[in-house]
C-alpha atoms as a PDB file:
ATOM      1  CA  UNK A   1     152.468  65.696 187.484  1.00  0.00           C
ATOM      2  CA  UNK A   2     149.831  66.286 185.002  1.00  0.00           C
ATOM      3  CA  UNK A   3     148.482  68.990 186.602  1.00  0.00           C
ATOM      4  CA  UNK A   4     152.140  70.998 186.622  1.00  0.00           C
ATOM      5  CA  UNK A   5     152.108  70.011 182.895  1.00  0.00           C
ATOM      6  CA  UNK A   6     149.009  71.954 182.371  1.00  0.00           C
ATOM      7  CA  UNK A   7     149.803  74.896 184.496  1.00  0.00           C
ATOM      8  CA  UNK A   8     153.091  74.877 182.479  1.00  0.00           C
ATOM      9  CA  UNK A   9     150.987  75.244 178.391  1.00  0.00           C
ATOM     10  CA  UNK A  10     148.975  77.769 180.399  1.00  0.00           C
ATOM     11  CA  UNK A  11     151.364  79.644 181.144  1.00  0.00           C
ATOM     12  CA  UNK A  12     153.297  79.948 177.519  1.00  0.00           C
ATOM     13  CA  UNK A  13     149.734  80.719 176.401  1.00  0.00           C
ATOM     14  CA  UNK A  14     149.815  83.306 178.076  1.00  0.00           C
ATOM     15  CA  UNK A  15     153.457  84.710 177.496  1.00  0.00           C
ATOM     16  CA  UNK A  16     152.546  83.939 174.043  1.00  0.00           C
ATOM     17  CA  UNK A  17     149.708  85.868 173.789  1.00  0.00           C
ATOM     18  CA  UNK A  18     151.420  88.961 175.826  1.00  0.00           C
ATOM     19  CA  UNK A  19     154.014  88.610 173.307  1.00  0.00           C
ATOM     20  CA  UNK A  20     152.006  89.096 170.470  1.00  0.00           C
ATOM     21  CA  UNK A  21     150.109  91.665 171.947  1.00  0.00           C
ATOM     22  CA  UNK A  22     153.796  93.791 172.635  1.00  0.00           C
ATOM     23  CA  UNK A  23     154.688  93.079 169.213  1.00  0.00           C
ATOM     24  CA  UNK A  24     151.245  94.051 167.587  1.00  0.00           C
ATOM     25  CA  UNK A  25     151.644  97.371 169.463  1.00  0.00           C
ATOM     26  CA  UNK A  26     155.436  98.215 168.287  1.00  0.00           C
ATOM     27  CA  UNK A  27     154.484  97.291 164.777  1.00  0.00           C
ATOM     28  CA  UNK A  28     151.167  99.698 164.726  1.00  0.00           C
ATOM     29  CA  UNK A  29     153.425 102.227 166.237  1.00  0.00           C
ATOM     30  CA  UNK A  30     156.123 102.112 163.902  1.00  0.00           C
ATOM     31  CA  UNK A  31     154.041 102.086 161.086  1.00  0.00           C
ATOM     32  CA  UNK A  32     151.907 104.986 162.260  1.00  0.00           C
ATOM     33  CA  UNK A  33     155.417 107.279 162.504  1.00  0.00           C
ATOM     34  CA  UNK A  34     156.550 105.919 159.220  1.00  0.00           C
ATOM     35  CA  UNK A  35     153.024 106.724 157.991  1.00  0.00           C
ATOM     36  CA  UNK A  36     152.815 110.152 159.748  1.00  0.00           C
ATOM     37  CA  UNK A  37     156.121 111.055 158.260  1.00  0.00           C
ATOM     38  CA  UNK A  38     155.567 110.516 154.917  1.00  0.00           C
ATOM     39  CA  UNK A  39     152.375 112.764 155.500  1.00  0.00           C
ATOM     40  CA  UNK A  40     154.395 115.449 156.988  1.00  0.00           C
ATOM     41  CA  UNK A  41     157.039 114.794 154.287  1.00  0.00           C
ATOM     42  CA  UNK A  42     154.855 115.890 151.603  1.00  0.00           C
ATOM     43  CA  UNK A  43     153.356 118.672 153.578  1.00  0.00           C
ATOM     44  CA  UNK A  44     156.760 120.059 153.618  1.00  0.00           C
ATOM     45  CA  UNK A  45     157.477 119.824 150.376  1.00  0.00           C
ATOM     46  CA  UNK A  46     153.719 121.327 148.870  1.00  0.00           C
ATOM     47  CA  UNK A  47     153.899 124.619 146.934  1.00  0.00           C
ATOM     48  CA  UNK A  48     152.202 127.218 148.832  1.00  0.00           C
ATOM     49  CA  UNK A  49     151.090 130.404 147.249  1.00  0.00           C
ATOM     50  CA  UNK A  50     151.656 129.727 143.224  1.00  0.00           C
ATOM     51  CA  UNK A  51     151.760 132.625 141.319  1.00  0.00           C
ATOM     52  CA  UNK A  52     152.304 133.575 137.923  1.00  0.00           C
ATOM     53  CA  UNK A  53     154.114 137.285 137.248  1.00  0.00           C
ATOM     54  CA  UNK A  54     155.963 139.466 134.459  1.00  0.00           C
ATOM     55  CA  UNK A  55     154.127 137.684 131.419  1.00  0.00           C
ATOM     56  CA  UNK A  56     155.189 139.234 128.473  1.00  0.00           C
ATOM     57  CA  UNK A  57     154.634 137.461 124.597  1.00  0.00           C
ATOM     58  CA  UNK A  58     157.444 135.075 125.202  1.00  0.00           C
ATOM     59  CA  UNK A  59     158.132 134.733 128.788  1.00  0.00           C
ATOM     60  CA  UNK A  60     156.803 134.175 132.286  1.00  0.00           C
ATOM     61  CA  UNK A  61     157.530 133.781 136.036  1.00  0.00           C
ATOM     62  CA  UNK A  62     156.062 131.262 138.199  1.00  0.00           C
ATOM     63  CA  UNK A  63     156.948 131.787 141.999  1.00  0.00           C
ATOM     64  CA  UNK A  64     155.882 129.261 144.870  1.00  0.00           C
ATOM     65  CA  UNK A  65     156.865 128.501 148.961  1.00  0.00           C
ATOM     66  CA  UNK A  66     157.561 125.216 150.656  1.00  0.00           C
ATOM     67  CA  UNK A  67     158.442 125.024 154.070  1.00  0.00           C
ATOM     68  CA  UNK A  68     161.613 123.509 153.275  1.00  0.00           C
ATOM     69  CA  UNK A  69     164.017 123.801 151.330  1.00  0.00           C
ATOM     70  CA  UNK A  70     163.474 121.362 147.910  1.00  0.00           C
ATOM     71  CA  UNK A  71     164.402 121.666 144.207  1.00  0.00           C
ATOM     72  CA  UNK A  72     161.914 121.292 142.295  1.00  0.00           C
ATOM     73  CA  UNK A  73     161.034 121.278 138.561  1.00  0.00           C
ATOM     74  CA  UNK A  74     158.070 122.999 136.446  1.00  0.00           C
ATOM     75  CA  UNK A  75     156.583 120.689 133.951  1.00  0.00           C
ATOM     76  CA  UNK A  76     154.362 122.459 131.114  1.00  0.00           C
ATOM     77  CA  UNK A  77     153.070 122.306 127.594  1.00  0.00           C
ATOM     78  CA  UNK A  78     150.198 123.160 125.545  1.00  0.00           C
ATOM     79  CA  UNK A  79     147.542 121.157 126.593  1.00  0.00           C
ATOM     80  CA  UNK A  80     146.429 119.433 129.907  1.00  0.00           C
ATOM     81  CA  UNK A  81     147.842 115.929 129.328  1.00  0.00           C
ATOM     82  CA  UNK A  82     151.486 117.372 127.420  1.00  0.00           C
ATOM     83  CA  UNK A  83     153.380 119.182 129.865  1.00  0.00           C
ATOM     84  CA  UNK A  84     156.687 118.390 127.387  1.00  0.00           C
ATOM     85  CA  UNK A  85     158.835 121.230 128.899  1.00  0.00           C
ATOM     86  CA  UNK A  86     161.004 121.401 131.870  1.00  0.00           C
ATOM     87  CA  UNK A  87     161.980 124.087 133.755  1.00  0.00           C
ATOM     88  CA  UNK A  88     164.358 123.136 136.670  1.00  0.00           C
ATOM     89  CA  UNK A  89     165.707 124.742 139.969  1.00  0.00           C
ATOM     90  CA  UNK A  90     169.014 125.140 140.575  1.00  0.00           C
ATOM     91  CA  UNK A  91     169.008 125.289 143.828  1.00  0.00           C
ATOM     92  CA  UNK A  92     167.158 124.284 147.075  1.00  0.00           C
ATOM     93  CA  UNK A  93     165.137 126.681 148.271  1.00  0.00           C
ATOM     94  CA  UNK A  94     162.164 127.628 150.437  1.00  0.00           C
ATOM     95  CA  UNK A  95     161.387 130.691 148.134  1.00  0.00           C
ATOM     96  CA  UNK A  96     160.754 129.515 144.345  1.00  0.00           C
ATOM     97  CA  UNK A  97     160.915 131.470 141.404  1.00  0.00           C
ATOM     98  CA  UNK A  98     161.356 129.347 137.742  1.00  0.00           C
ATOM     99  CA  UNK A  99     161.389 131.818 134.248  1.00  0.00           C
ATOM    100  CA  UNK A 100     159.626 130.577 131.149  1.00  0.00           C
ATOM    101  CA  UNK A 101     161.376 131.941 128.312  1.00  0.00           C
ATOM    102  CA  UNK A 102     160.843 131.465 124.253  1.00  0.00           C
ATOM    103  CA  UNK A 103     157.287 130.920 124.899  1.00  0.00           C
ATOM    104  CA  UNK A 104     154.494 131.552 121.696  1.00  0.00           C
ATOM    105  CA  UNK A 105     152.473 134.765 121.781  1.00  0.00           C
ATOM    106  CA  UNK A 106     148.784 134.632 122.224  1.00  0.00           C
ATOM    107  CA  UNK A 107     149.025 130.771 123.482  1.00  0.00           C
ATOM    108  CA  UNK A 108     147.589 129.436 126.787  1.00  0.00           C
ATOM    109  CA  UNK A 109     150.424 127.140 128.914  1.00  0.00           C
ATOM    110  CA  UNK A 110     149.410 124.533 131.141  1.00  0.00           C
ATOM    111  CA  UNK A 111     151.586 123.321 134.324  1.00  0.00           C
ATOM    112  CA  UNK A 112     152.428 121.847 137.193  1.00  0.00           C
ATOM    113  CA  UNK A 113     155.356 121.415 139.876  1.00  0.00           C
ATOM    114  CA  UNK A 114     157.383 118.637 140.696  1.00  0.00           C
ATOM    115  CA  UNK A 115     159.128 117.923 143.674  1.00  0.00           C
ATOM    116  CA  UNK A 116     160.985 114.384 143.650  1.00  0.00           C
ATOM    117  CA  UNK A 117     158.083 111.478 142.763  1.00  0.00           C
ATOM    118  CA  UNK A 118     155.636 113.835 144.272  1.00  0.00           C
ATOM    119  CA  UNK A 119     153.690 116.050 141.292  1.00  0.00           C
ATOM    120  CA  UNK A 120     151.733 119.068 142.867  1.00  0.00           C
ATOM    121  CA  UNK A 121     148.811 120.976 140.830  1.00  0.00           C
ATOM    122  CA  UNK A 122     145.818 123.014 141.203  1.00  0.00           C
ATOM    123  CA  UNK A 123     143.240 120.886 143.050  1.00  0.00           C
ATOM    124  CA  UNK A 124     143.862 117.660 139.931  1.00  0.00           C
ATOM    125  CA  UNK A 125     144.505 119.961 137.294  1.00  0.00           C
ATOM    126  CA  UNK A 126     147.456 121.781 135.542  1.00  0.00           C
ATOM    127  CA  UNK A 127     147.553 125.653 136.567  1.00  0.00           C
ATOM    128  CA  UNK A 128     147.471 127.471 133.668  1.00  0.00           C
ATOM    129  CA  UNK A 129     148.634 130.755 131.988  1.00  0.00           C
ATOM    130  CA  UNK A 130     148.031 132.888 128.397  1.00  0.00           C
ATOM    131  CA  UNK A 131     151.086 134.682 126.950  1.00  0.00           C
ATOM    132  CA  UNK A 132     150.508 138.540 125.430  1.00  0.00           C
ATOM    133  CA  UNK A 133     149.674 138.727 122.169  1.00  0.00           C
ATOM    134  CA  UNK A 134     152.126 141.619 121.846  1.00  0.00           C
ATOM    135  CA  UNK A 135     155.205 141.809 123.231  1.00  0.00           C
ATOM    136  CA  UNK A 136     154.382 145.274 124.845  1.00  0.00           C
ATOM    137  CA  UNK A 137     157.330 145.786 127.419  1.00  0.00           C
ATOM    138  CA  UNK A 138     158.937 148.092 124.700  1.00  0.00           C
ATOM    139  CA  UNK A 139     156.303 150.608 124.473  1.00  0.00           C
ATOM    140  CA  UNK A 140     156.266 150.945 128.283  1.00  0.00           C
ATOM    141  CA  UNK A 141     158.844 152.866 130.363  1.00  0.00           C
ATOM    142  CA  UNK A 142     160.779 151.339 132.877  1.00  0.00           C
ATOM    143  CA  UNK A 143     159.159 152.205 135.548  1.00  0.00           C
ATOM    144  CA  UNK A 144     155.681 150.372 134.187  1.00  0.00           C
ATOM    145  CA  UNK A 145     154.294 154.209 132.898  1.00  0.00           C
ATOM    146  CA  UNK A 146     153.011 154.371 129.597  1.00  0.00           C
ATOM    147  CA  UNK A 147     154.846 156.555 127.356  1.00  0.00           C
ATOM    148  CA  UNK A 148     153.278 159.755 125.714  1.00  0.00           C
ATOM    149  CA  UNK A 149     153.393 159.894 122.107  1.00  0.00           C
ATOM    150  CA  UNK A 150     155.748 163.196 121.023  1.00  0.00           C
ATOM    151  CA  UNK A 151     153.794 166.334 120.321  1.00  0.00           C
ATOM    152  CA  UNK A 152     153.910 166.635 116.785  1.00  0.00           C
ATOM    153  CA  UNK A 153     155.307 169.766 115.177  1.00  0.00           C
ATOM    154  CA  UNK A 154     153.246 171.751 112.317  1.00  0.00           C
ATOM    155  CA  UNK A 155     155.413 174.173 110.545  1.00  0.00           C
ATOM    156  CA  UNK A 156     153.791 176.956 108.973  1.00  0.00           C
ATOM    157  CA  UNK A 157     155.167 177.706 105.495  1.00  0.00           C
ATOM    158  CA  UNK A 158     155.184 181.311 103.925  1.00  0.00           C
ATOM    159  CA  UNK A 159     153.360 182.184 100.833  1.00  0.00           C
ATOM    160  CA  UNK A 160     155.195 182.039  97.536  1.00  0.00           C
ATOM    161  CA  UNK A 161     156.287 185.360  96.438  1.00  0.00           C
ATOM    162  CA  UNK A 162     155.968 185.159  92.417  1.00  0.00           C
ATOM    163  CA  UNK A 163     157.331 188.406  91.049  1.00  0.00           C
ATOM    164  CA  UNK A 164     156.905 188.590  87.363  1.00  0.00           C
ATOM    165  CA  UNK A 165     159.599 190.332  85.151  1.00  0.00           C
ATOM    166  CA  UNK A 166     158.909 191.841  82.461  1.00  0.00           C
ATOM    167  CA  UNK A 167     161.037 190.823  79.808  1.00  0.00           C
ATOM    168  CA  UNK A 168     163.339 193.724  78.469  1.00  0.00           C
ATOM    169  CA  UNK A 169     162.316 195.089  75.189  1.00  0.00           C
ATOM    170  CA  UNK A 170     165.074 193.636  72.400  1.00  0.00           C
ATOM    171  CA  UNK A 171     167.077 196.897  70.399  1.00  0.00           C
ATOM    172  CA  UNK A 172     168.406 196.236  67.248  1.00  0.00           C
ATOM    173  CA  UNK A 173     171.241 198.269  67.498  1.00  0.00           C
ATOM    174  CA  UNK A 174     172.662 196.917  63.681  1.00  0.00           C
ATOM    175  CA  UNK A 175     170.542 199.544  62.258  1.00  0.00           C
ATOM    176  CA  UNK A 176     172.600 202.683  60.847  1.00  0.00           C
ATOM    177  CA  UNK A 177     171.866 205.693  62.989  1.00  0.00           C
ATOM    178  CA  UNK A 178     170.598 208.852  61.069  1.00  0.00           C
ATOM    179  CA  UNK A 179     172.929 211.378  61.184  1.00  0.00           C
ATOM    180  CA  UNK A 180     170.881 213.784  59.116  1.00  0.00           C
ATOM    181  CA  UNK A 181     168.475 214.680  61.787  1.00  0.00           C
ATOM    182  CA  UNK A 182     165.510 215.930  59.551  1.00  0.00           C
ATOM    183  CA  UNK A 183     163.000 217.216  62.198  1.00  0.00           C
ATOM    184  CA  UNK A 184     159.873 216.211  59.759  1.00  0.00           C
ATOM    185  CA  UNK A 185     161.461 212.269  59.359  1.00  0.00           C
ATOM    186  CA  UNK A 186     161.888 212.216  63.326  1.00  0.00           C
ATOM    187  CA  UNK A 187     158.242 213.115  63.741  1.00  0.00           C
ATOM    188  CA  UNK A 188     156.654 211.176  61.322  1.00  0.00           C
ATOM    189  CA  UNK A 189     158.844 208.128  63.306  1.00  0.00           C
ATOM    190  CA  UNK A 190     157.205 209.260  66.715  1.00  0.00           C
ATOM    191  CA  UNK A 191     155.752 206.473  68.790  1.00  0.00           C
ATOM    192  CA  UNK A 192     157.122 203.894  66.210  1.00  0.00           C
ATOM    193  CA  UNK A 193     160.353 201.486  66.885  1.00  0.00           C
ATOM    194  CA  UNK A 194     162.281 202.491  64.069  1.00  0.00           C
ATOM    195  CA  UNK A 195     165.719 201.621  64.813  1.00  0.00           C
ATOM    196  CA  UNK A 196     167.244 204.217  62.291  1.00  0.00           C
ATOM    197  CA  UNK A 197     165.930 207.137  64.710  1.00  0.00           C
ATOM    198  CA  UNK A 198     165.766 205.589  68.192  1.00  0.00           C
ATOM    199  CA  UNK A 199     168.982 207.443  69.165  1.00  0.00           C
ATOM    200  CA  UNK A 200     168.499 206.556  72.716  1.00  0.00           C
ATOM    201  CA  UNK A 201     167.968 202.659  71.791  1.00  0.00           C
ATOM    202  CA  UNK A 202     165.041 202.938  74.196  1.00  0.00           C
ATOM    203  CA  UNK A 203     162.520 200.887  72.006  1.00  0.00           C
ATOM    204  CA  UNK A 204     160.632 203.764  71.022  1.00  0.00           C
ATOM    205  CA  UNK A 205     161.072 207.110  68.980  1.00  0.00           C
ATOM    206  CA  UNK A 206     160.327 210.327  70.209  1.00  0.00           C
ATOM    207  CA  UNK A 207     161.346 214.212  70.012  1.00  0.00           C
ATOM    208  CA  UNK A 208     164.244 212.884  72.584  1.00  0.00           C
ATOM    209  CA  UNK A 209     165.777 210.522  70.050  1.00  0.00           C
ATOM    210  CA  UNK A 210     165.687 214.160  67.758  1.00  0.00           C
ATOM    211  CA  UNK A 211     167.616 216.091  70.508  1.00  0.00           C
ATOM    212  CA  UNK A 212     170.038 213.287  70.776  1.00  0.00           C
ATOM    213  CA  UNK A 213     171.022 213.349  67.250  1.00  0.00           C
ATOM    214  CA  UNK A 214     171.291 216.927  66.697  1.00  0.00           C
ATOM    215  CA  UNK A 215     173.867 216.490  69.963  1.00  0.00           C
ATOM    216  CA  UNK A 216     176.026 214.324  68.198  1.00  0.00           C
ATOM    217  CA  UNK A 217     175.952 215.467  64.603  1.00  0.00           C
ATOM    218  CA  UNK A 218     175.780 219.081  65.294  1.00  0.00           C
ATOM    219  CA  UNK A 219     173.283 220.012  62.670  1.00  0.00           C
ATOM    220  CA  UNK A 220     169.932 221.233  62.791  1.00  0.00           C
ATOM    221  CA  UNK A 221     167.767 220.675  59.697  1.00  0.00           C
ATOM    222  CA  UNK A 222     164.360 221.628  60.033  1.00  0.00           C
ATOM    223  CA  UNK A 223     161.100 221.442  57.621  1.00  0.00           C
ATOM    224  CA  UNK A 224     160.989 223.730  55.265  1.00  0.00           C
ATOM    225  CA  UNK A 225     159.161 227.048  55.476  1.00  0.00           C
ATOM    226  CA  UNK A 226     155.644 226.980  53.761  1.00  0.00           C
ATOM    227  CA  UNK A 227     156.064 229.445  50.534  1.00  0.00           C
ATOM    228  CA  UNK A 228     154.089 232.506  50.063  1.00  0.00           C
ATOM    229  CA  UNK A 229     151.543 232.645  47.302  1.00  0.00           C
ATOM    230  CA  UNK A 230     151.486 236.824  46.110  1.00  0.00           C
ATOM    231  CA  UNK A 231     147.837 237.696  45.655  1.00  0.00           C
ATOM    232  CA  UNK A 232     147.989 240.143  42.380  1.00  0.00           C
ATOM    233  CA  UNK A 233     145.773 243.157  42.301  1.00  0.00           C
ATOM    234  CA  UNK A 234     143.500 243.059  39.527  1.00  0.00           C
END
């Protein structure tokens, strides 16, 4: 009897201890799946391949892969330990592309990507980025060439042409002509601007003006003769 009774606790010692052995196993296996998919979880989900493209003064472009499809958000600021800005997806995707826009020229940005609880950077630290200190996508064409500057155009200006005129000589033509046309006044006047005898009102006297006044008054007065002195014989 006491003998059975012994073989008996043996025996649930030994179910017991198989039992706990099963059980030990199924837990360690279950845990190591749960384990191993969490791992491969966040391998999934790890941005591959972070760029940053088409910086400009105020904007940029970040672009990232996963190998599945997630929705993630970027997360930057000014410094290190203030990424205050968010930049969601939209969409799940496998191919990520998030713009920066009204971003501070000549600043350096600072951040990282988030993917549900799970925050991703560059080896412990924010990426980071410096904006242009000149928005210079309007001096370049579209197609990324820079533009030449338009020839400039010298015109070559003619000389000034002064031409002097010589002011027109004023005739007093109130004066009285002379109608008497006495050839000795008329040369005595000669070269002068008498008025009286400048028939031709050309500014000047000369034997013309005398011609010109015998025309029109008809008469012809000339100086007289010089007289004869008779020598007497003695």
């Amino acid at each position: 009897m006491a003998f059975n009774i012994h073989l008996q606790e043996k025996q649930i010692r030994i179910a017991t201890i198989v039992l706990g052995t099963i059980g030990a196993l199924l837990v360690g296996i279950i845990g190591f799946n749960i384990f191993k998919d969490q791992i491969t979880r966040a391998s999934d989900t790890t941005p591959q391949a972070v760029t940053i493209t088409d910086v400009t003064a105020s904007t940029g472009k970040i672009k990232w892969s996963t190998d599945t499809e997630t929705q993630s958000v970027v997360e930057y600021g000014l410094t290190p330990t203030s990424l205050t800005f968010f930049a969601p997806e939209s969409i799940k995707t496998k191919e990520h592309e998030v713009s920066l826009n009204l971003l501070v020229a000549g600043t350096t940005y600072y951040f990282q990507i988030s993917s549900g609880e799970k925050r991703f950077n560059n080896g412990g630290v924010p990426w980071t980025f410096t904006t242009q200190a000149k928005d210079v996508s309007k001096d370049a064409s579209p197609s990324g060439a820079l533009v030449s500057p338009s020839p400039s155009i010298t015109a070559s200006l003619s000389p000034t042409v002064t031409t002097t005129i010589t002011p027109t000589p004023t005739i007093n033509t109130s004066t009285p002509k002379d109608t008497a046309c006495t050839y000795t006044e008329y040369t005595a006047s000669f070269g002068t601007k008498n008025p009286k005898y400048d028939q031709d009102n050309n500014g000047i006297v000369n034997s013309r003006d005398y011609s010109v006044c015998v025309q029109k008054n008809g008469a012809i007065t000339s100086s007289p003769a010089p007289t004869a002195t008779p020598t007497l014989a003695p």
